[in-house]
N, C-alpha and C. Protein backbone atom coordinates (compact mmCIF):
# COMPACT_ATOMS: atom_id res chain seq x y z
N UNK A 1 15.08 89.03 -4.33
CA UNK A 1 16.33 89.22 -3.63
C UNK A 1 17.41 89.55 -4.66
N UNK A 2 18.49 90.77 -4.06
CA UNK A 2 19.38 91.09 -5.38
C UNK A 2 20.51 90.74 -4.64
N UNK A 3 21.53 91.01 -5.68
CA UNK A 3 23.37 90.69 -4.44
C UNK A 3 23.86 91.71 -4.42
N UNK A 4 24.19 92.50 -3.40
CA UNK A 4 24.59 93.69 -2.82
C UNK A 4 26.18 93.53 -3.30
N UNK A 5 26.68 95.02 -4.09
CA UNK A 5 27.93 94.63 -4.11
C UNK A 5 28.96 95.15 -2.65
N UNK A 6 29.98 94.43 -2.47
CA UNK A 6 30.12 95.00 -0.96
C UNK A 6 31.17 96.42 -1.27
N UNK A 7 31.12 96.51 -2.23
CA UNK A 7 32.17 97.84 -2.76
C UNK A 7 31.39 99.06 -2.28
N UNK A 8 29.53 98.51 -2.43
CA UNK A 8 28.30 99.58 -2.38
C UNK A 8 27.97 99.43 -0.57
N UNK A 9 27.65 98.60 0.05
CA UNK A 9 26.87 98.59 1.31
C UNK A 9 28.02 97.45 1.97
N UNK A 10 28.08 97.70 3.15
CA UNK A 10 29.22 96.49 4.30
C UNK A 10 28.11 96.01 5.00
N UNK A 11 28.40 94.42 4.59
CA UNK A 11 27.36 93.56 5.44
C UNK A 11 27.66 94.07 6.51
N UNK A 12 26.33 93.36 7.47
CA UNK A 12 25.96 93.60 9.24
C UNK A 12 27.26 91.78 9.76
N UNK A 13 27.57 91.74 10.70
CA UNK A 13 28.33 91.21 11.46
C UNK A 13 27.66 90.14 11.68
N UNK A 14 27.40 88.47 11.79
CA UNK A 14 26.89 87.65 12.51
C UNK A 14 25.79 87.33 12.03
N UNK A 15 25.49 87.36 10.96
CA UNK A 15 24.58 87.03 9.77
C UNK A 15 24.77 86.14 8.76
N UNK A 16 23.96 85.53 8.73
CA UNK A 16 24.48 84.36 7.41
C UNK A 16 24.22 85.30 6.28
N UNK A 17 24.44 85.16 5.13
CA UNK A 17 24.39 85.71 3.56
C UNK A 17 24.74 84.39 2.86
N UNK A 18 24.50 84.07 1.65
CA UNK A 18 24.64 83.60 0.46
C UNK A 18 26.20 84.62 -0.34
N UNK A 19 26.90 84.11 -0.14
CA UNK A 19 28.36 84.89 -0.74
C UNK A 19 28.18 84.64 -2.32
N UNK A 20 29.22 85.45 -2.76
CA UNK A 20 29.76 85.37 -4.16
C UNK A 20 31.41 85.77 -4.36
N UNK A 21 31.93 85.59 -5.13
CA UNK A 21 33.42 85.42 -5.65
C UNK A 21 33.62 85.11 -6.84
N UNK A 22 33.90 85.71 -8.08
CA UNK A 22 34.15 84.83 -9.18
C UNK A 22 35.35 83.89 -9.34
N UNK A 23 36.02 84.13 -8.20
CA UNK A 23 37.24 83.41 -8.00
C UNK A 23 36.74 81.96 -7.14
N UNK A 24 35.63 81.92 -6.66
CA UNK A 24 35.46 80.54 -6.24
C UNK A 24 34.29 79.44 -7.08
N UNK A 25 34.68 80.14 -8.43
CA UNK A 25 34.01 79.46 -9.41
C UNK A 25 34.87 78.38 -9.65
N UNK A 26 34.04 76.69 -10.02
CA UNK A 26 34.96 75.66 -10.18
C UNK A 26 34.37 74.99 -11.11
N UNK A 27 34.25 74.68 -12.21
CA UNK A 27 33.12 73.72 -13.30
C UNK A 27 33.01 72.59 -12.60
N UNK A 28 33.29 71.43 -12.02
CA UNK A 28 32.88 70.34 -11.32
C UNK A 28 32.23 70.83 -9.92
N UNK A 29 32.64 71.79 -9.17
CA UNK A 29 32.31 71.81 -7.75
C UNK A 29 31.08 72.90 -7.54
N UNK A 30 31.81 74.17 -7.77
CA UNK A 30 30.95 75.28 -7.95
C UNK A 30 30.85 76.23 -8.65
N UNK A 31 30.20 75.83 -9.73
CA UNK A 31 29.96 76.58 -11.40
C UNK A 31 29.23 77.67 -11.30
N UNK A 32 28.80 78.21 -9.78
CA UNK A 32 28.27 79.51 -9.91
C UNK A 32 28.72 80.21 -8.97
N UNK A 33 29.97 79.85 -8.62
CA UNK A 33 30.27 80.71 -6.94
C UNK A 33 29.91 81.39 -6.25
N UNK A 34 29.11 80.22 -5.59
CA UNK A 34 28.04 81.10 -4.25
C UNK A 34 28.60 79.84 -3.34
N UNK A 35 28.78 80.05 -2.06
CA UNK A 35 28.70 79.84 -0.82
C UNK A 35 28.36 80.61 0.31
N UNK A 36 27.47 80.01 1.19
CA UNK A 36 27.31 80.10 2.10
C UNK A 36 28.12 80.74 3.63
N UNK A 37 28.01 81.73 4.35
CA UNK A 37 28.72 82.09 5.43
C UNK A 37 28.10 83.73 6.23
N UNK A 38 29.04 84.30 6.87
CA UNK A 38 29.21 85.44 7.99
C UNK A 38 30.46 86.25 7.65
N UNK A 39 30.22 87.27 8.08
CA UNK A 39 30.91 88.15 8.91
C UNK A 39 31.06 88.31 10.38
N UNK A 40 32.65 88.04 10.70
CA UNK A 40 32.92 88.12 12.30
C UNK A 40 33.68 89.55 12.75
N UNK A 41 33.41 90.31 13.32
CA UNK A 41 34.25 91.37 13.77
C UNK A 41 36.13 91.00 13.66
N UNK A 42 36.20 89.78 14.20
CA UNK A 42 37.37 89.26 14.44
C UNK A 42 38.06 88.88 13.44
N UNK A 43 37.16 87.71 12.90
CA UNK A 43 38.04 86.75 11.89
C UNK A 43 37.62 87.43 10.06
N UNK A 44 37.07 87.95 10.01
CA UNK A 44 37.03 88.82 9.22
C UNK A 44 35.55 87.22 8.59
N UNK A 45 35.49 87.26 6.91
CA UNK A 45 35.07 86.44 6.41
C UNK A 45 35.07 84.83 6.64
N UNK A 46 33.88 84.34 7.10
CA UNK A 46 34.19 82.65 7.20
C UNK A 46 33.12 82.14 6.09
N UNK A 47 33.71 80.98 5.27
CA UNK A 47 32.64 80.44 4.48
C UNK A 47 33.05 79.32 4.28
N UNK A 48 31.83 78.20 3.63
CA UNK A 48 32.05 76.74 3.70
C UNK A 48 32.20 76.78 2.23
N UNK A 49 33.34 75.47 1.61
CA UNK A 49 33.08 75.51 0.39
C UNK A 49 33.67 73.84 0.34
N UNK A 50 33.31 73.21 -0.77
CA UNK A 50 33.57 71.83 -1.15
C UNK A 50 35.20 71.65 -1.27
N UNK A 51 35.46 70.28 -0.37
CA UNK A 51 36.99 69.86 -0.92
C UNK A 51 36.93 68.20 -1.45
N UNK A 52 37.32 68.58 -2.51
CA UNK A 52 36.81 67.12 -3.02
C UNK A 52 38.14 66.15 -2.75
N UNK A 53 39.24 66.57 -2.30
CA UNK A 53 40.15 65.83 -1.83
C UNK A 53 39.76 64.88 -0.72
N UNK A 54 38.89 65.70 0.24
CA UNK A 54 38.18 64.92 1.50
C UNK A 54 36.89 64.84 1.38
N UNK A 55 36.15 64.67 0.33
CA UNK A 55 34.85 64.88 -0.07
C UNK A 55 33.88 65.46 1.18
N UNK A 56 34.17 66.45 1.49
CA UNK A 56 32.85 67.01 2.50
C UNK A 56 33.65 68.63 2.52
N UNK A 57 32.61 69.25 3.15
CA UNK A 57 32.56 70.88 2.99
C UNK A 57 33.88 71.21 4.78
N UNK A 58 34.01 72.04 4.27
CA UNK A 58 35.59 73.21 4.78
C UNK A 58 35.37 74.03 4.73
N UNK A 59 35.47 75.32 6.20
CA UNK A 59 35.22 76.48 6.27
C UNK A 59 36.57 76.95 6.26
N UNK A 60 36.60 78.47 5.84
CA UNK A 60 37.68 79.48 5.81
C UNK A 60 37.64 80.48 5.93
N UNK A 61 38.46 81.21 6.69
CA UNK A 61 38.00 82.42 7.21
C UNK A 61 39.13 83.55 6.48
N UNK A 62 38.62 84.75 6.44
CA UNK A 62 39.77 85.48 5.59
C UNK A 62 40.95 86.09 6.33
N UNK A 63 41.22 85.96 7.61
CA UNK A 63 42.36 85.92 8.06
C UNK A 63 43.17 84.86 8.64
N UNK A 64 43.01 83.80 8.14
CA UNK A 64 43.76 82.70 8.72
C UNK A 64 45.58 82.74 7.63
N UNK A 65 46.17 81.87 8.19
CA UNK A 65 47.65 82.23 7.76
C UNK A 65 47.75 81.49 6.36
N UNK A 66 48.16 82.42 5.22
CA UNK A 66 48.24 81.70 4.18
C UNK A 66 49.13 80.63 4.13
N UNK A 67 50.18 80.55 5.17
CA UNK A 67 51.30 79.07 4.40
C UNK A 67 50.74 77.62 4.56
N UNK A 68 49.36 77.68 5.88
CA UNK A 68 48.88 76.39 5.85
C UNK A 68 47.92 76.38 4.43
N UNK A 69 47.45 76.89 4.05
CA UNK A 69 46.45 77.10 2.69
C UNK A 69 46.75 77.62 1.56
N UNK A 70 48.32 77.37 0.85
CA UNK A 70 48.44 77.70 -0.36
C UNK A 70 48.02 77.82 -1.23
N UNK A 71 46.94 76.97 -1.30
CA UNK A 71 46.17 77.09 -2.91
C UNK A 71 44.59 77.67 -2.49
N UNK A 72 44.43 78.06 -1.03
CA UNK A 72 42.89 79.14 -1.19
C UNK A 72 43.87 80.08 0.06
N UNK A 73 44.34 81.05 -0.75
CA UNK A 73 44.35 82.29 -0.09
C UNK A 73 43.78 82.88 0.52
N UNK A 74 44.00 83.53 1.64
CA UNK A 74 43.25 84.14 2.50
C UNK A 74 42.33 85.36 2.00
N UNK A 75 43.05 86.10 1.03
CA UNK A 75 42.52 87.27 0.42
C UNK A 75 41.32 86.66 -0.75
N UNK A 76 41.30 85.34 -1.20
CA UNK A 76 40.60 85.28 -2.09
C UNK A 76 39.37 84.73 -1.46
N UNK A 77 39.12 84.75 0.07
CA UNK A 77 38.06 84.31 0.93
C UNK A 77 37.28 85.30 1.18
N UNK A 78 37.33 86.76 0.68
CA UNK A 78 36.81 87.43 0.98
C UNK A 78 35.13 87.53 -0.58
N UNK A 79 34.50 87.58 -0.16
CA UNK A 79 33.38 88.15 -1.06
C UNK A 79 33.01 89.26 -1.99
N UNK A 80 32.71 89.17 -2.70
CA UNK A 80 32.79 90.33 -3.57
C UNK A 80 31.12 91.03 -3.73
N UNK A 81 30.15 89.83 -3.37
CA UNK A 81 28.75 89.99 -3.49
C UNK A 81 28.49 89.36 -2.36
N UNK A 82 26.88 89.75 -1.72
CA UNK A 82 26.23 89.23 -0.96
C UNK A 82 24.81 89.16 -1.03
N UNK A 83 23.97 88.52 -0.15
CA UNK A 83 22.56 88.38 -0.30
C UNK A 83 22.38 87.66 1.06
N UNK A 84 21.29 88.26 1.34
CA UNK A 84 20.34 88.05 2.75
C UNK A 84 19.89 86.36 2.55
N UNK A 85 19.81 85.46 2.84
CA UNK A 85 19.00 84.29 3.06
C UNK A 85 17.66 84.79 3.13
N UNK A 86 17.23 83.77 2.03
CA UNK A 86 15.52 84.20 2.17
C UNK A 86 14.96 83.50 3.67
N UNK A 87 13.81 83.75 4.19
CA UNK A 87 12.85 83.50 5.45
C UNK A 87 12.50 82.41 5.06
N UNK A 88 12.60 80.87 5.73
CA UNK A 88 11.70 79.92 5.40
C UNK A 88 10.05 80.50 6.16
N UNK A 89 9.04 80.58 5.89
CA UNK A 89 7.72 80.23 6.59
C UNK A 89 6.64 79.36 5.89
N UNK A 90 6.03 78.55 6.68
CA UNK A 90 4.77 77.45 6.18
C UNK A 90 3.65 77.80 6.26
């Protein structure tokens, strides 16, 4: 599996992917910035990422209003890489 840059191919809509961002790199939280999420026609980008203020995971979508979320911008919710979830089978 490789990471598609989205500059090259636009994910499909309603699909999970494995994201990337070098901007949601964090040395304690997430030292390799990948999270988990979709593409919505609507809400543009949604993805879960760690808040250690409330210790459990927070989704964000890339059009929600920046003044409630000052410090994760809406624009910086967007992905820069992607990748298909591999198939579990037994």
């Amino acid at each position: 599996m490789e990471w598609i840059d989205l500059k090259k191919l636009k994910a499909e809509p309603g699909i999970e992917f494995l994201l990337f961002n070098e901007k949601w790199k964090d040395e304690d939280f997430n030292p390799n910035g990948i999270r988990i999420g979709f593409l919505d026609d609507v809400s543009g980008w949604t993805s879960a990422y760690w808040c250690n203020y409330h210790d459990d995971y927070h989704t964000r979508t890339s059009d929600e209003d920046d003044n409630q979320f000052e410090d994760y911008k809406a624009e910086n919710q967007i992905p820069t890489h992607f990748m298909r979830l591999p198939v579990f089978s037994s």
